[in-house]
Protein backbone atom coordinates (compact mmCIF):
# COMPACT_ATOMS: atom_id res chain seq x y z
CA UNK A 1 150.32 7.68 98.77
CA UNK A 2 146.89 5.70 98.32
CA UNK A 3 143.77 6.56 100.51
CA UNK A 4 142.89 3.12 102.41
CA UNK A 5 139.81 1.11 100.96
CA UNK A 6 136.63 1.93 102.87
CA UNK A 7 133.04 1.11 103.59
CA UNK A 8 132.25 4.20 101.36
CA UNK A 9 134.22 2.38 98.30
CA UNK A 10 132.53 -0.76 99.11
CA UNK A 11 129.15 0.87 98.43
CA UNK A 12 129.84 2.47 95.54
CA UNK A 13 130.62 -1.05 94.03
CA UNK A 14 127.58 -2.52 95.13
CA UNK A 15 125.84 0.47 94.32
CA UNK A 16 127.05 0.42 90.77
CA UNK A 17 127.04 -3.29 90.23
CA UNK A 18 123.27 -3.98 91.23
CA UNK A 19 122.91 -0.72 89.22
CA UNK A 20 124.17 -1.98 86.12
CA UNK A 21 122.18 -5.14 86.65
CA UNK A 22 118.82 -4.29 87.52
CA UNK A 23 119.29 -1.61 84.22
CA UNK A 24 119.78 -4.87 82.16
CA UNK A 25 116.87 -6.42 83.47
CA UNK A 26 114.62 -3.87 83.09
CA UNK A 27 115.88 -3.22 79.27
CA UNK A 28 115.44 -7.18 78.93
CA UNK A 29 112.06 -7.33 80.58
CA UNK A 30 110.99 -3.89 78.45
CA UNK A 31 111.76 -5.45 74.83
CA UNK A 32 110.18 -9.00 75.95
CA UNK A 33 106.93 -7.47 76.58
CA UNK A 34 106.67 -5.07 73.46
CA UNK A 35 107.97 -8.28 71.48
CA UNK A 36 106.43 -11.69 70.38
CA UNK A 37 103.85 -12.79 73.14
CA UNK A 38 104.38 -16.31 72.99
CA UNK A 39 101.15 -17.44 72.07
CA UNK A 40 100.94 -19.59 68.80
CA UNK A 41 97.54 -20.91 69.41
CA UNK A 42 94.74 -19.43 71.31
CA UNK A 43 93.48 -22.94 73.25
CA UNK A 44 96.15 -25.58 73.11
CA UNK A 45 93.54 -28.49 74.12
CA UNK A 46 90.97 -27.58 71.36
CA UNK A 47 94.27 -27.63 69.11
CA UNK A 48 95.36 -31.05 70.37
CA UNK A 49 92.12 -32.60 69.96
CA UNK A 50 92.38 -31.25 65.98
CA UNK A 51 95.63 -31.99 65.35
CA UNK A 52 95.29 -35.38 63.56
CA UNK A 53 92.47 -34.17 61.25
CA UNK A 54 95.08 -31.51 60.09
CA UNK A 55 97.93 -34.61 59.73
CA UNK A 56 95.59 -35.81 57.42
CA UNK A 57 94.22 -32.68 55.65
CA UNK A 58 98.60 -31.58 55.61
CA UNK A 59 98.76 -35.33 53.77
CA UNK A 60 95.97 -35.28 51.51
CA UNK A 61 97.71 -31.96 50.26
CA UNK A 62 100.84 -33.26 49.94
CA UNK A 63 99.44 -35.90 47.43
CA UNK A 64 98.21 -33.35 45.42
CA UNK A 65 101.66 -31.66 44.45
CA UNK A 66 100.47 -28.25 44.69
CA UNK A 67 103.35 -25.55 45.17
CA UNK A 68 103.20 -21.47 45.75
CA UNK A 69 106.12 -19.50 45.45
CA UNK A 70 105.51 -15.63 47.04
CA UNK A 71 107.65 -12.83 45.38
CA UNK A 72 107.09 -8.91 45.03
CA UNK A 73 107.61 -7.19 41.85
CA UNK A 74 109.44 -3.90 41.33
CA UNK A 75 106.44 -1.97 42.78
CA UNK A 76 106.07 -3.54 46.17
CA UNK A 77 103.26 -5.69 44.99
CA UNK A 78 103.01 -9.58 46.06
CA UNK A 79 102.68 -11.99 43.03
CA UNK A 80 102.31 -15.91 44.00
CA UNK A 81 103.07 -18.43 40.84
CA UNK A 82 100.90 -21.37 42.07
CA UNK A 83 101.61 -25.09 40.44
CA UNK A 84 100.39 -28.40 39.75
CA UNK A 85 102.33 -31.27 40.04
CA UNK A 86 103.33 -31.41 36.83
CA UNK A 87 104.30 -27.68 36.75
CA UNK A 88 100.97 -26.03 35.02
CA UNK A 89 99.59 -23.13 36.84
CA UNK A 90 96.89 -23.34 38.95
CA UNK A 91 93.88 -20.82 38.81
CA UNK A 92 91.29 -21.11 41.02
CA UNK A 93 90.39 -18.50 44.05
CA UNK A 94 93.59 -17.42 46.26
CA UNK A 95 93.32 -15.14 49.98
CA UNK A 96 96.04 -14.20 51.44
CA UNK A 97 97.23 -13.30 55.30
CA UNK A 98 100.45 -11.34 55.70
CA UNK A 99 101.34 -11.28 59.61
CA UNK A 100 104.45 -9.57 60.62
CA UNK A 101 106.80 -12.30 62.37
CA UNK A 102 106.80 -10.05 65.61
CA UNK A 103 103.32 -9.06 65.74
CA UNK A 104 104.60 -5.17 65.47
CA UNK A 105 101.85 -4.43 62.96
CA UNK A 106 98.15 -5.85 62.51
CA UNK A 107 97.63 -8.54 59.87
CA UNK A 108 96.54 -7.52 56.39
CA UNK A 109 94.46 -9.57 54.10
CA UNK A 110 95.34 -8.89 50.86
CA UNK A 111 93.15 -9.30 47.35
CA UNK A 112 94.52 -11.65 44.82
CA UNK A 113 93.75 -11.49 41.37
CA UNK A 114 94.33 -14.22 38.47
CA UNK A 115 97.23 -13.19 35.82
CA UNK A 116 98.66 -14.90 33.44
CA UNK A 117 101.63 -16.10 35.16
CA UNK A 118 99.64 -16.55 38.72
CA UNK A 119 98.11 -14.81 41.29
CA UNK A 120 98.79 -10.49 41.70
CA UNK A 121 98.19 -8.23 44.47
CA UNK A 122 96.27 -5.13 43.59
CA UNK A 123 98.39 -2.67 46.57
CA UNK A 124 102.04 -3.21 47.48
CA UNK A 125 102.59 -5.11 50.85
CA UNK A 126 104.51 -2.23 53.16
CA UNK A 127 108.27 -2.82 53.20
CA UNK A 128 109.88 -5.38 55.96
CA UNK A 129 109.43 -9.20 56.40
CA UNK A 130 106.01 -11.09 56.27
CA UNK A 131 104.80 -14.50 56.47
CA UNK A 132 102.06 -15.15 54.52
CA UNK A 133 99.19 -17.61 55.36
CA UNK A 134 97.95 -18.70 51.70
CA UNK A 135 94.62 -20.56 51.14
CA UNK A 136 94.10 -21.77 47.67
CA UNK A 137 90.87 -23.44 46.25
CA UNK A 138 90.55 -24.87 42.71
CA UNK A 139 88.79 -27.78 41.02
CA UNK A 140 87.03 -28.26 44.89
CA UNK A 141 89.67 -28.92 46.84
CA UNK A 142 91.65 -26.46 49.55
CA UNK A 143 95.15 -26.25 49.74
CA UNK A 144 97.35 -24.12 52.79
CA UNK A 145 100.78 -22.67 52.67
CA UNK A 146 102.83 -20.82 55.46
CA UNK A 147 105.56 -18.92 53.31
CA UNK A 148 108.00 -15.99 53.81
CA UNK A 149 108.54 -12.98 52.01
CA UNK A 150 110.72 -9.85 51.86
CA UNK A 151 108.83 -6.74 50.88
């Protein structure tokens, strides 16, 4: 024989239910917060009012046929072959910014030296995925790169 369904059973439902969901939400709501803020810029007017000057500076680089391409060596350390447009390296004066894509760890500048095949890193970047923010100046002109890497 089955007991009959009752206000208690109801409760338990709802009880478990709204349980399960408010658990969710606060799980959701915990990783958003320790996660990316949002921001990409800190004023968006003072950004919009630049934003054609750096269309022009983004062209003006473009015509120059400069290229960096990031890798790491077998001891953790970032090496960047920078190119002409013709495919000769590039020396010159190279910084570089290495932000974690989540903002989990502080941003590290790292010193670049000249080699013979490009630009080295003196200390190995620590292990996980970085973008780096490249500036590179040679023969008096600037160049910037956004690239990826995989320590």
């Amino acid at each position: 024989m089955t007991r009959p369904f009752t206000g208690w059973h109801m409760l338990a439902i709802m009880v478990a239910f709204f349980g399960v969901i408010i658990a969710v939400n606060f799980t959701m709501a915990r990783f958003a917060v320790g996660t990316f803020g949002g921001v990409v810029v800190d004023n968006s007017y003072v950004a919009s009012q630049r934003f054609n000057g750096w269309l022009a500076e983004a062209r003006a680089q473009d015509k120059l046929g400069w290229r960096v391409v990031p890798g790491i060596d077998a001891t953790g350390r970032l090496q960047i072959a920078a190119t002409d447009a013709q495919g000769a390296l590039i020396g010159g004066q190279m910084t570089v910014t290495a932000r974690h894509p989540l903002g989990r760890l502080p941003d590290q500048t790292i010193a670049m030296h000249a080699t013979s095949t490009g630009f080295a890193a003196d200390v190995p970047l620590p292990s996980g995925r970085w973008q780096l923010r490249i500036v590179l100046r040679a023969d008096g002109r600037t160049a910037r790169f956004e690239e990826d890497v995989r320590a």
